[in-house]
Protein backbone atom coordinates (compact mmCIF):
# COMPACT_ATOMS: atom_id res chain seq x y z
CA UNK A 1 -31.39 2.75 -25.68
CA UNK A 2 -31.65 0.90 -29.07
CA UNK A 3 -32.77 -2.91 -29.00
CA UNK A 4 -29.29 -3.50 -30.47
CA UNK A 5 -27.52 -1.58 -28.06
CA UNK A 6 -29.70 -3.27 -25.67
CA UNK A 7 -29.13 -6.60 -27.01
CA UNK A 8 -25.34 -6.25 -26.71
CA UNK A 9 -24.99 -4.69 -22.97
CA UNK A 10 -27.40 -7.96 -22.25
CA UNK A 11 -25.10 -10.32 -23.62
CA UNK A 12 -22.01 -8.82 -21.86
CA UNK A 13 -23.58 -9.23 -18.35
CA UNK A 14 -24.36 -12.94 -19.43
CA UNK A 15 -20.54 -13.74 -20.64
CA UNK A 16 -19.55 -11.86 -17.81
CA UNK A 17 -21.25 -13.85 -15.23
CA UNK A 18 -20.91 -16.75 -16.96
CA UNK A 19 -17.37 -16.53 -17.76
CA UNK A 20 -15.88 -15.16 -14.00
CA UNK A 21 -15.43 -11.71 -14.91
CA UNK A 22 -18.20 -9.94 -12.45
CA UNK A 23 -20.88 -11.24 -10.23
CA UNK A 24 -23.50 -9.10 -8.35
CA UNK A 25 -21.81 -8.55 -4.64
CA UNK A 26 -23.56 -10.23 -1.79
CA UNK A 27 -25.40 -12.22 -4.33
CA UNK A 28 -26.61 -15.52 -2.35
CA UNK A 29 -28.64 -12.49 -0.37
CA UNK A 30 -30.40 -11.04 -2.96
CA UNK A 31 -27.55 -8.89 -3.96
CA UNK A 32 -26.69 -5.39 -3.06
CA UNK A 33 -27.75 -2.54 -5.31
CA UNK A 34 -24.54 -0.50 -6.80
CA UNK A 35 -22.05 -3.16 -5.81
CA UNK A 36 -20.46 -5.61 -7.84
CA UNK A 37 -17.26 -8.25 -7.61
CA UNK A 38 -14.93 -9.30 -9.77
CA UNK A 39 -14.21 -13.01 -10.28
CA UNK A 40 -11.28 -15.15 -11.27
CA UNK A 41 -10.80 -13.68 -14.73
CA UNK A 42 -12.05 -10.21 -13.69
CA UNK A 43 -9.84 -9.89 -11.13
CA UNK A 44 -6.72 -10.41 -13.46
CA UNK A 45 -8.16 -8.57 -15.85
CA UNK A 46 -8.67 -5.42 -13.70
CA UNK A 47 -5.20 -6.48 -12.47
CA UNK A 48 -3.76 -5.97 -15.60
CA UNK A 49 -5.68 -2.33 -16.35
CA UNK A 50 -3.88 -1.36 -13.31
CA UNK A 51 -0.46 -2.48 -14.14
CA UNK A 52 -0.69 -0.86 -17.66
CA UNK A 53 -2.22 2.08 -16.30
CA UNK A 54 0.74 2.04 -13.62
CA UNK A 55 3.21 2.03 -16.47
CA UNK A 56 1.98 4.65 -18.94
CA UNK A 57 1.14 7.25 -15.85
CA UNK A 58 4.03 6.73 -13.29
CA UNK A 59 6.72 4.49 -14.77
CA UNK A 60 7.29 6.07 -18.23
CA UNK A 61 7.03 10.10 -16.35
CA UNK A 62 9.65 11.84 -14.24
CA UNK A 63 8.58 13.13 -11.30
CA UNK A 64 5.30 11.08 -10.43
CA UNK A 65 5.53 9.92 -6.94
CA UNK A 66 3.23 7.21 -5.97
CA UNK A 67 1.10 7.19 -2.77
CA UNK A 68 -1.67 5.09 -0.79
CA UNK A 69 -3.61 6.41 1.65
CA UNK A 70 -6.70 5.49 3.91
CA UNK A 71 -10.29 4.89 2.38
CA UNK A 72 -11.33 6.63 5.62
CA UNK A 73 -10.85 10.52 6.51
CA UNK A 74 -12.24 13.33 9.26
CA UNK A 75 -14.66 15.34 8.09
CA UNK A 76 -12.62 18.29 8.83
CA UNK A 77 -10.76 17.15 5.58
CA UNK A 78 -14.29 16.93 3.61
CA UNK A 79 -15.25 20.34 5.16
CA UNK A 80 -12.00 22.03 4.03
CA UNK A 81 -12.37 20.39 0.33
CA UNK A 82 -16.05 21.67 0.05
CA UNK A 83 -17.25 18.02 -0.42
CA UNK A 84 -20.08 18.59 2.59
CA UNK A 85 -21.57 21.22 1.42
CA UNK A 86 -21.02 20.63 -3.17
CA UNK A 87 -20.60 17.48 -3.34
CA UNK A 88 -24.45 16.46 -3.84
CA UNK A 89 -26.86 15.12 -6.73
CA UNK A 90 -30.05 16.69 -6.99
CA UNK A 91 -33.22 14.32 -5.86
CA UNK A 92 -36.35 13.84 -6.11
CA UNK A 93 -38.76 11.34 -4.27
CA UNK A 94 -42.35 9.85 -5.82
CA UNK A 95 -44.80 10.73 -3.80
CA UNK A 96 -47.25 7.86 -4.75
CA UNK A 97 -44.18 4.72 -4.58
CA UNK A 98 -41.89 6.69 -2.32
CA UNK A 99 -38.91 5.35 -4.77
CA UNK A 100 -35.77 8.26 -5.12
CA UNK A 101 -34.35 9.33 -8.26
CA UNK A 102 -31.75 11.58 -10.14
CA UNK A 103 -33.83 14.67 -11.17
CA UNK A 104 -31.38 14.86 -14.13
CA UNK A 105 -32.17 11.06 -14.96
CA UNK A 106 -35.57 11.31 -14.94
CA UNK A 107 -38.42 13.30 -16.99
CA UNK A 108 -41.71 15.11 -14.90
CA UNK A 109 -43.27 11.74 -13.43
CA UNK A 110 -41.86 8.75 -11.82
CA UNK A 111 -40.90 6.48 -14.76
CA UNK A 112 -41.95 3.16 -12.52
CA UNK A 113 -45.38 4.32 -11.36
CA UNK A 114 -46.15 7.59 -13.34
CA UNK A 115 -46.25 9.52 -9.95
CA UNK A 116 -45.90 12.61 -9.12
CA UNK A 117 -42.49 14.40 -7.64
CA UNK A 118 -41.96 15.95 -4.31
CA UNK A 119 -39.86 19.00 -3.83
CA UNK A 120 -35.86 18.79 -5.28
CA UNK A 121 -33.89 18.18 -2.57
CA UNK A 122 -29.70 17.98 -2.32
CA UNK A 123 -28.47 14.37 -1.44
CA UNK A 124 -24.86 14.24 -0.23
CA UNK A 125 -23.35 11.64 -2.02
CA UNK A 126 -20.32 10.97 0.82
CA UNK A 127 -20.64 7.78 3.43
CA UNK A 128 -20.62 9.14 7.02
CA UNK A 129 -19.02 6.45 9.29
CA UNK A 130 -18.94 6.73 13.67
CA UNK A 131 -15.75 5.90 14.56
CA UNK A 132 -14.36 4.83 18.04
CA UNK A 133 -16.35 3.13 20.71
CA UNK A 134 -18.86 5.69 22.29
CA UNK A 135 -22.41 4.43 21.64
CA UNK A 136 -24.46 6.94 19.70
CA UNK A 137 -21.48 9.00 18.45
CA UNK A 138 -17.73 8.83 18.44
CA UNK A 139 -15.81 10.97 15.64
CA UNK A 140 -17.27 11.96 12.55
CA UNK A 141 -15.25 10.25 9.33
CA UNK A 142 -15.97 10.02 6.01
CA UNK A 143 -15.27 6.92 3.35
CA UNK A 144 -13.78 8.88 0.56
CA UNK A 145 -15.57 10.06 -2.00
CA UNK A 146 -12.50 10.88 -4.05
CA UNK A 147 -9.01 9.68 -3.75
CA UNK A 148 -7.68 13.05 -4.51
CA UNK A 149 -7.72 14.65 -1.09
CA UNK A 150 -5.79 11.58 0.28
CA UNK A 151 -2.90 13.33 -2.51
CA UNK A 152 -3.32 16.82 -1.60
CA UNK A 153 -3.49 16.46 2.39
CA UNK A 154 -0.17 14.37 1.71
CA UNK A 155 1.62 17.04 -0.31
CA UNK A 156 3.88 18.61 2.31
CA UNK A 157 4.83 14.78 3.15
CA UNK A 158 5.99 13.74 -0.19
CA UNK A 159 7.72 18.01 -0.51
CA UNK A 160 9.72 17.31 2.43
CA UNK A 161 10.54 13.21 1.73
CA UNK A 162 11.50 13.37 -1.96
CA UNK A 163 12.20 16.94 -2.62
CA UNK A 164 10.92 16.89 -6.04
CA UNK A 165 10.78 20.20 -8.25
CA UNK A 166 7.71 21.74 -10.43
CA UNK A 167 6.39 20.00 -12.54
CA UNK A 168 5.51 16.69 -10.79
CA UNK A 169 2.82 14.18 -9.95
CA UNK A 170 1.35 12.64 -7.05
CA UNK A 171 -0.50 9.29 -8.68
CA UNK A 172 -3.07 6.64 -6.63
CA UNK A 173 -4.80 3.58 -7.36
CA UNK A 174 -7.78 3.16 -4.53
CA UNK A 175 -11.32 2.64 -3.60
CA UNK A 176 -13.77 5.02 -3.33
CA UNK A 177 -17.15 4.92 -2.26
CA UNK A 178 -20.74 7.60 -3.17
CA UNK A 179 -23.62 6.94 -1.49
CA UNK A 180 -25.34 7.00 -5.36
CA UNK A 181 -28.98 7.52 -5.87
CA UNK A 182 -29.98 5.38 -8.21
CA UNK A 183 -26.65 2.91 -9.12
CA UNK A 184 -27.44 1.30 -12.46
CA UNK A 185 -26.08 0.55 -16.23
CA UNK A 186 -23.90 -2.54 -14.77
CA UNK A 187 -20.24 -0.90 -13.95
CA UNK A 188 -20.96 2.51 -14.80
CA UNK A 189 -23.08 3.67 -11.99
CA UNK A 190 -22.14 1.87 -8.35
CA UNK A 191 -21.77 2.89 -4.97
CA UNK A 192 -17.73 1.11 -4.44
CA UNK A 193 -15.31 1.70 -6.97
CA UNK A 194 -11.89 1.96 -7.88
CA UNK A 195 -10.17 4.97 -9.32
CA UNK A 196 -6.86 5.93 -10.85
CA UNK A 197 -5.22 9.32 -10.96
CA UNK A 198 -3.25 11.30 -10.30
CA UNK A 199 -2.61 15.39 -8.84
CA UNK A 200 -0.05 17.47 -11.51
CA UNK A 201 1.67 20.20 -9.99
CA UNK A 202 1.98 23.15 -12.05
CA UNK A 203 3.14 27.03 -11.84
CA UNK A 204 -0.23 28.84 -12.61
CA UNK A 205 1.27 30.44 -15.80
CA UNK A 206 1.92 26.81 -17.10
CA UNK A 207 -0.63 25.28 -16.42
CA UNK A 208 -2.24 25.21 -20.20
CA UNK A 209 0.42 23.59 -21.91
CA UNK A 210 0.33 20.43 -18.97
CA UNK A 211 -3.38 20.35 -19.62
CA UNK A 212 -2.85 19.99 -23.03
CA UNK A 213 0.05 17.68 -22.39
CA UNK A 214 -2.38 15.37 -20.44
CA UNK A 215 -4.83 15.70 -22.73
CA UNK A 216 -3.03 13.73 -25.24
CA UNK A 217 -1.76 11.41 -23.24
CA UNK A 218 -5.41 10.43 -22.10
CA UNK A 219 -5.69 9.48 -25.73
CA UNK A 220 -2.75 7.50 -26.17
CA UNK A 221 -3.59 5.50 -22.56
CA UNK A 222 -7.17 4.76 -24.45
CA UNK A 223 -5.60 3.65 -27.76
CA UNK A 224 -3.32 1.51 -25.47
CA UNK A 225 -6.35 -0.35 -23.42
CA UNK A 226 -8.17 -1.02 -26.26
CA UNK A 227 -11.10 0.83 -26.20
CA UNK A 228 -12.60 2.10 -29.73
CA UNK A 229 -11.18 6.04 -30.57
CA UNK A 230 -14.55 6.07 -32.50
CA UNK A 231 -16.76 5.95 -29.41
CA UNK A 232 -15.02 8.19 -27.32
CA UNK A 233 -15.24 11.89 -27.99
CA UNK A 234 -14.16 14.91 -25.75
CA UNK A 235 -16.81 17.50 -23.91
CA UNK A 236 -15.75 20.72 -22.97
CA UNK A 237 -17.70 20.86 -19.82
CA UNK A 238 -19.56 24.39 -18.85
CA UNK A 239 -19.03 26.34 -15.90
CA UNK A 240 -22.20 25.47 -14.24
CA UNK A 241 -21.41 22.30 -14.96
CA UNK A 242 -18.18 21.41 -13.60
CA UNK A 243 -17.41 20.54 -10.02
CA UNK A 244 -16.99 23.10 -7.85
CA UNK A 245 -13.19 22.39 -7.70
CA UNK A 246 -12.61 22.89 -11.22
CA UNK A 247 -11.86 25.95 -13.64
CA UNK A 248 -11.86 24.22 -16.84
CA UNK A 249 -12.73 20.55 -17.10
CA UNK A 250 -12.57 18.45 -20.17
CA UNK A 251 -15.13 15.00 -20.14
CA UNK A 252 -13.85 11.80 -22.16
CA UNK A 253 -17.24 10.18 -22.82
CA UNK A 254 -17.74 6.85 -24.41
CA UNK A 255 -20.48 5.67 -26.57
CA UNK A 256 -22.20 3.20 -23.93
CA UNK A 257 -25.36 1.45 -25.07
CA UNK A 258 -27.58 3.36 -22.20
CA UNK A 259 -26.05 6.16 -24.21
CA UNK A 260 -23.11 9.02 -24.19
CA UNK A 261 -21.67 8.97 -20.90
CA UNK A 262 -18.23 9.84 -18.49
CA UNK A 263 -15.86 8.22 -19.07
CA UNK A 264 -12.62 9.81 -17.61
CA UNK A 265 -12.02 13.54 -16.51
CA UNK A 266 -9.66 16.14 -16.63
CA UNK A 267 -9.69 18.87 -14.78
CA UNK A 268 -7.41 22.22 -14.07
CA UNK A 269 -8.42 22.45 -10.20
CA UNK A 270 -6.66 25.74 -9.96
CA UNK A 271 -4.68 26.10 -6.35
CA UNK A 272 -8.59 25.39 -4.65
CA UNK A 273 -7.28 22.39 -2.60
CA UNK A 274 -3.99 22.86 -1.60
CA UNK A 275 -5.09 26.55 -0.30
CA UNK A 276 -8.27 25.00 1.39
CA UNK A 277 -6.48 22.43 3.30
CA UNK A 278 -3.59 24.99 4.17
CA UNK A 279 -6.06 27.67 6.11
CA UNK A 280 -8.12 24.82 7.24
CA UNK A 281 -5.48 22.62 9.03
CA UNK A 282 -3.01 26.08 9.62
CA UNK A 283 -0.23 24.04 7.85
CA UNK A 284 2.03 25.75 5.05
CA UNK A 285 1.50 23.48 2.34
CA UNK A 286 3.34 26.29 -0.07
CA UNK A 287 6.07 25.41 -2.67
CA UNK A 288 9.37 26.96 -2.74
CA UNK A 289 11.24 27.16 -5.83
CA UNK A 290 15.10 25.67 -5.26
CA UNK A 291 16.74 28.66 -7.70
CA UNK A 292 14.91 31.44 -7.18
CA UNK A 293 13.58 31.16 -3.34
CA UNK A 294 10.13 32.22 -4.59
CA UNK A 295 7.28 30.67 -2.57
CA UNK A 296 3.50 29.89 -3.70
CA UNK A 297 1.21 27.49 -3.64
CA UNK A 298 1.31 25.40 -6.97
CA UNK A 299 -1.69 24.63 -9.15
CA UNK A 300 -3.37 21.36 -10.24
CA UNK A 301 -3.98 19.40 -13.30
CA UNK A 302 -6.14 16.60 -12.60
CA UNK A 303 -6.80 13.26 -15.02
CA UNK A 304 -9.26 11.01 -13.39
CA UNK A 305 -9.36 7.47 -14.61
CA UNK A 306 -13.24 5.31 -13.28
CA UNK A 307 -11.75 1.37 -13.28
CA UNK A 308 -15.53 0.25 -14.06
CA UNK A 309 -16.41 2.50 -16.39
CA UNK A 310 -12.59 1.28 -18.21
CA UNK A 311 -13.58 -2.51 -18.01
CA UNK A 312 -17.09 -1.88 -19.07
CA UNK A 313 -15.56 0.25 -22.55
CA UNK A 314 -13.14 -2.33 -22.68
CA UNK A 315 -15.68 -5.04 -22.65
CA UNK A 316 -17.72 -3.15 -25.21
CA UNK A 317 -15.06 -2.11 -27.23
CA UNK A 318 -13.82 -5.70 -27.44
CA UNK A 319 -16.98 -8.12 -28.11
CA UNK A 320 -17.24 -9.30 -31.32
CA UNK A 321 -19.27 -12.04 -33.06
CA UNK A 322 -18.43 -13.64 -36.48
CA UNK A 323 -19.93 -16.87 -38.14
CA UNK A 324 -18.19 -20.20 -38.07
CA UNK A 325 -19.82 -22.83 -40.13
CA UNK A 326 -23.42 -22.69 -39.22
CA UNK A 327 -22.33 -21.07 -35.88
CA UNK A 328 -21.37 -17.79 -34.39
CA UNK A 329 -18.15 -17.71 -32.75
CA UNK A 330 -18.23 -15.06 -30.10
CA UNK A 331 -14.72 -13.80 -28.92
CA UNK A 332 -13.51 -10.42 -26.67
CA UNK A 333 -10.50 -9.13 -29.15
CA UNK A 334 -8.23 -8.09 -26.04
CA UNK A 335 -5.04 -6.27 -26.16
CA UNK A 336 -2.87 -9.10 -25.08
CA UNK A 337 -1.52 -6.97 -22.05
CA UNK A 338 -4.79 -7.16 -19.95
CA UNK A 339 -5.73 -10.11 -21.36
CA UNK A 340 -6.98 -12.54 -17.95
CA UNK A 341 -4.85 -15.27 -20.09
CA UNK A 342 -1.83 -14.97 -22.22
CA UNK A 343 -1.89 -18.07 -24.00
CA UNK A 344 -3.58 -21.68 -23.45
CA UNK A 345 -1.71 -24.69 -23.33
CA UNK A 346 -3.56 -27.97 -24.85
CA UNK A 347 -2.73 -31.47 -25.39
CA UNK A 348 -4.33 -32.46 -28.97
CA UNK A 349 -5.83 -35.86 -27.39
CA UNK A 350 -6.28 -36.15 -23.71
CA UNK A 351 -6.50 -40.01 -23.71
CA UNK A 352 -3.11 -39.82 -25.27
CA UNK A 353 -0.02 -39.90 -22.14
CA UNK A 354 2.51 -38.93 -24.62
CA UNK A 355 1.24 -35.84 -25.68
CA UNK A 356 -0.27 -34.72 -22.54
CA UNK A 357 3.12 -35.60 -20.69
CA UNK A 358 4.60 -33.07 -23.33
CA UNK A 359 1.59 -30.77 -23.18
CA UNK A 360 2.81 -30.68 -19.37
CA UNK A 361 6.18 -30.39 -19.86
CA UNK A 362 5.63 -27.13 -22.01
CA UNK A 363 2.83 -25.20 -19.92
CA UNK A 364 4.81 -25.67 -17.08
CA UNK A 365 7.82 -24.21 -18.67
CA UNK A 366 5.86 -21.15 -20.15
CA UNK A 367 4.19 -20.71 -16.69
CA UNK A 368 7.17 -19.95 -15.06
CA UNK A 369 8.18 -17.20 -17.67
CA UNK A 370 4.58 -15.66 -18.14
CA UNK A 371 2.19 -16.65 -15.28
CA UNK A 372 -1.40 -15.71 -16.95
CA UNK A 373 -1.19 -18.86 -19.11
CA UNK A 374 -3.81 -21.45 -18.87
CA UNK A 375 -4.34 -25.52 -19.27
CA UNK A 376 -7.49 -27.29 -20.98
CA UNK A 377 -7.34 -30.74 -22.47
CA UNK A 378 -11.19 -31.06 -21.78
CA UNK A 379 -13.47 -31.68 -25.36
CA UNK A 380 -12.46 -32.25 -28.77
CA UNK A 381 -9.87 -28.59 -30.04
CA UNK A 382 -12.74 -26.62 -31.48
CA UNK A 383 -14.59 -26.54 -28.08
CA UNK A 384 -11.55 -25.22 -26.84
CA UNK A 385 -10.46 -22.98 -28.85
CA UNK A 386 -14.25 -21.27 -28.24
CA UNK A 387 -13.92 -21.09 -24.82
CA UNK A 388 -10.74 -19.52 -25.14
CA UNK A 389 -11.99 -17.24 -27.52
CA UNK A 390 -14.70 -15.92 -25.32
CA UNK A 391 -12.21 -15.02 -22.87
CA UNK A 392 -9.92 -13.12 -24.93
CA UNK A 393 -7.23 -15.43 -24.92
CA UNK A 394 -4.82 -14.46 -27.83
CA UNK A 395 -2.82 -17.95 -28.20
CA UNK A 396 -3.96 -21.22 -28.15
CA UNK A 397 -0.60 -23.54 -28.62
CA UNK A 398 -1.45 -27.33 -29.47
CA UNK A 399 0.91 -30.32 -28.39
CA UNK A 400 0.29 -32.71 -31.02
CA UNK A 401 2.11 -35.70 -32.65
CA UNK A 402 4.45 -33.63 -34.53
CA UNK A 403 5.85 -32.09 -31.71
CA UNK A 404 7.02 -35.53 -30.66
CA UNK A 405 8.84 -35.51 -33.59
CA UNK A 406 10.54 -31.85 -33.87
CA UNK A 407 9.62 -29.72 -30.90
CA UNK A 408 7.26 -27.55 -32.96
CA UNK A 409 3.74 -26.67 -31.16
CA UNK A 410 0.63 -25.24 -33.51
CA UNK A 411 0.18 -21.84 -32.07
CA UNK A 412 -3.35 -20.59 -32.60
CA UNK A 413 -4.56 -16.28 -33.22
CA UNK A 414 -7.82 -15.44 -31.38
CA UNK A 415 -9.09 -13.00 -33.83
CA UNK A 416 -8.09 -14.52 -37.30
CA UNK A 417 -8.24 -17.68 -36.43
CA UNK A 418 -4.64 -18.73 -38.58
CA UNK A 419 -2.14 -21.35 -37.49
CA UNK A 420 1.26 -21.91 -37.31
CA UNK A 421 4.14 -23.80 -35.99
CA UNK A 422 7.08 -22.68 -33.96
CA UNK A 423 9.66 -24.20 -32.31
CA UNK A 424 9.21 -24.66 -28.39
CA UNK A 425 12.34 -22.49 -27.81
CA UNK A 426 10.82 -19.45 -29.32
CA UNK A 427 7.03 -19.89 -28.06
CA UNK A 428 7.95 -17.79 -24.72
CA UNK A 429 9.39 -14.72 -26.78
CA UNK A 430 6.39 -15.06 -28.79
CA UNK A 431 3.93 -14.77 -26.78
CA UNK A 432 6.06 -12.21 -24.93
CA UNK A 433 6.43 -10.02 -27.72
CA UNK A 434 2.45 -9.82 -28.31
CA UNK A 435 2.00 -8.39 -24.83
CA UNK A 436 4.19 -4.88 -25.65
């Protein structure tokens, strides 16, 4: 890692901590390694990924039927997807510190103490959990390690309830949890996370064109978020490299300053799962084609979607610094639509009851319309605008003594920093507009 690259991923931890976006989980103990939460602006800013996510996957398809199923599942499930047995990272332990590493993330000695390694060994990455109330035992579950077997162990459900007809979807947002390791690099690497994807059922003879199909669409979703085309660049993954799922996978990886990483997935899974699950459990989980009677068992495309790993690119993709005067004005150039807040609301003088009574009158008008709008009358306008900047807030509308006059409000842009005034009638469409 470069001391730029260094230097930048060090100052988006600070804003993000500073600012509410993420704060180490469990901190006031010490912290837990691999888990992070989201704060006040994080959370609506994750919120928003979602939505948008929601949209361009489910909303603007036919045929993608949305599910949401348990975090916790048997391990017969696990032992029909082959997650027990290939679903592992290969480790290595020092034998002078005892510490446990990646062998693919580390060289021939242990980069803390310059030790040496023991034997590889295969760490399963799922969490086992007990359940029910006998001591020592009870059944054997699982907290997923995936959110796609919660789809495919589903499929005769949603066959059966919505009758849908090749080609079609079965899309999730959910936690998921891998027992990592060595979590590390902020977002990218934890142990609880949320994904988004979604299961594409496809005749086998089709299923090229729908990976294709998918494939662009994974570009137009990243154009959409916000995160730089110029960092992100596809992989065409080998065979002894994929999952063992997975006939062809193509990797989306993003320049991150710890270097070229994951950052989404898509994979043709063939007809593994659905055919695993169906001799497993005994259930038919076969399709039958409505015209022609024919029955089979449909194949998969897969696009896998990491929430961190999007917030972190985001993050990366939108930090920017540009000099103000003698100082440098720091600002996260946000697609309005997961912007944390829309617009900011300020009276120009808080000692001034006129114009904060209007300054009122207005944010709680615009509030009503567009929720994610904020109010700060605290410092003199350039302190404000900053901290609004730093957020990624793409308005900042000022009440001032001309609005007394004609109903006009100065309305503020984050990333060029221009003025102007519009009427009070139009400032909801405005800002409206900005977040298509």
């Amino acid at each position: 890692m470069t001391k730029d690259s260094q230097d930048k991923l060090a100052k988006i931890v600070s804003l993000a901590k500073r600012r509410g976006f993420v704060f180490q989980g469990s901190e006031i103990y010490g912290g837990l390694a691999g888990m992070w939460d989201y704060g006040p602006l994080g959370a609506e800013l994750v919120r928003n990924i979602k939505d948008l996510w929601w949209k361009h996957f489910v909303y603007e398809e036919e045929n993608m039927y949305p599910l949401e199923t348990t975090t916790i599942m048997p391990e017969a499930v696990w032992k029909a997807s082959g997650h027990l047995e290939g679903f592992t990272d290969p480790m290595v332990s020092c034998q002078k510190c005892k510490r446990r590493f990646r062998k693919d993330h580390v060289g021939d000695v242990c980069p803390e103490c310059d030790g040496k390694f023991g034997e590889e060994k295969k760490f399963n990455l799922l969490f086992p959990i007990a359940m029910g109330a006998t001591e020592g035992g009870g059944d054997m579950a699982y907290l997923r390690g995936e959110i796609a077997q919660g789809m495919f162990v589903n499929f005769k459900n949603v066959l059966d309830t919505m009758r849908p007809t090749l080609p079609f979807g079965i899309a999730q947002i959910g936690k998921a949890y891998r027992n990592e390791i060595a979590p590390r690099d902020f977002l990218f690497r934890v142990r609880e996370f949320d994904l988004m994807e979604f299961e594409y059922f496809v005749r086998e003879s089709e299923w090229q064109q729908h990976f294709n199909r998918w494939k662009d669409r994974v570009w137009e979703w990243i154009d959409r978020v916000g995160i730089a085309r110029e960092y992100v660049h596809e992989l065409e993954v080998g065979e002894g490299d994929r999952a063992h799922y997975s006939k062809r996978t193509v990797d989306f990886e993003f320049d991150y300053p710890f270097g070229r990483k994951e950052l989404y997935g898509l994979a043709y899974r063939t007809d593994y799962d659905l055919k695993k699950h169906s001799e497993a459990s005994g259930v038919d989980l076969s399709y039958t084609d409505p015209v022609s009677g024919e029955k089979f068992i449909p194949h998969v495309i897969e696009p896998t979607f990491g929430l961190g790993r999007t917030v972190l690119a985001v993050l990366l993709s939108a930090y920017q610094e540009d000099g103000v005067g003698d100082d440098t004005r720091t600002y996260l150039k946000l697609h309005p639509a997961i912007a944390p807040v829309k617009a900011a609301i300020f009276p120009l003088l808080r000692n001034k009851p006129e114009l904060v009574a209007k300054a009122r009158e207005v944010f709680t008008s615009i509030k009503k319309q567009i929720p994610q709008v904020a109010w700060d009358d605290n410092g003199n306008i350039g302190k404000r605008y900053r901290r609004q900047d730093e957020i990624g807030t793409p308005w900042c509308v000022t009440i001032d003594f001309d609005t007394l006059e004609d109903d006009t409000v100065t309305v503020r842009n984050r990333d060029t920093g221009e003025q102007q005034r519009i009427k009070i009638a139009d400032l909801y469409s405005f800002v409206q507009e900005s977040l298509l």
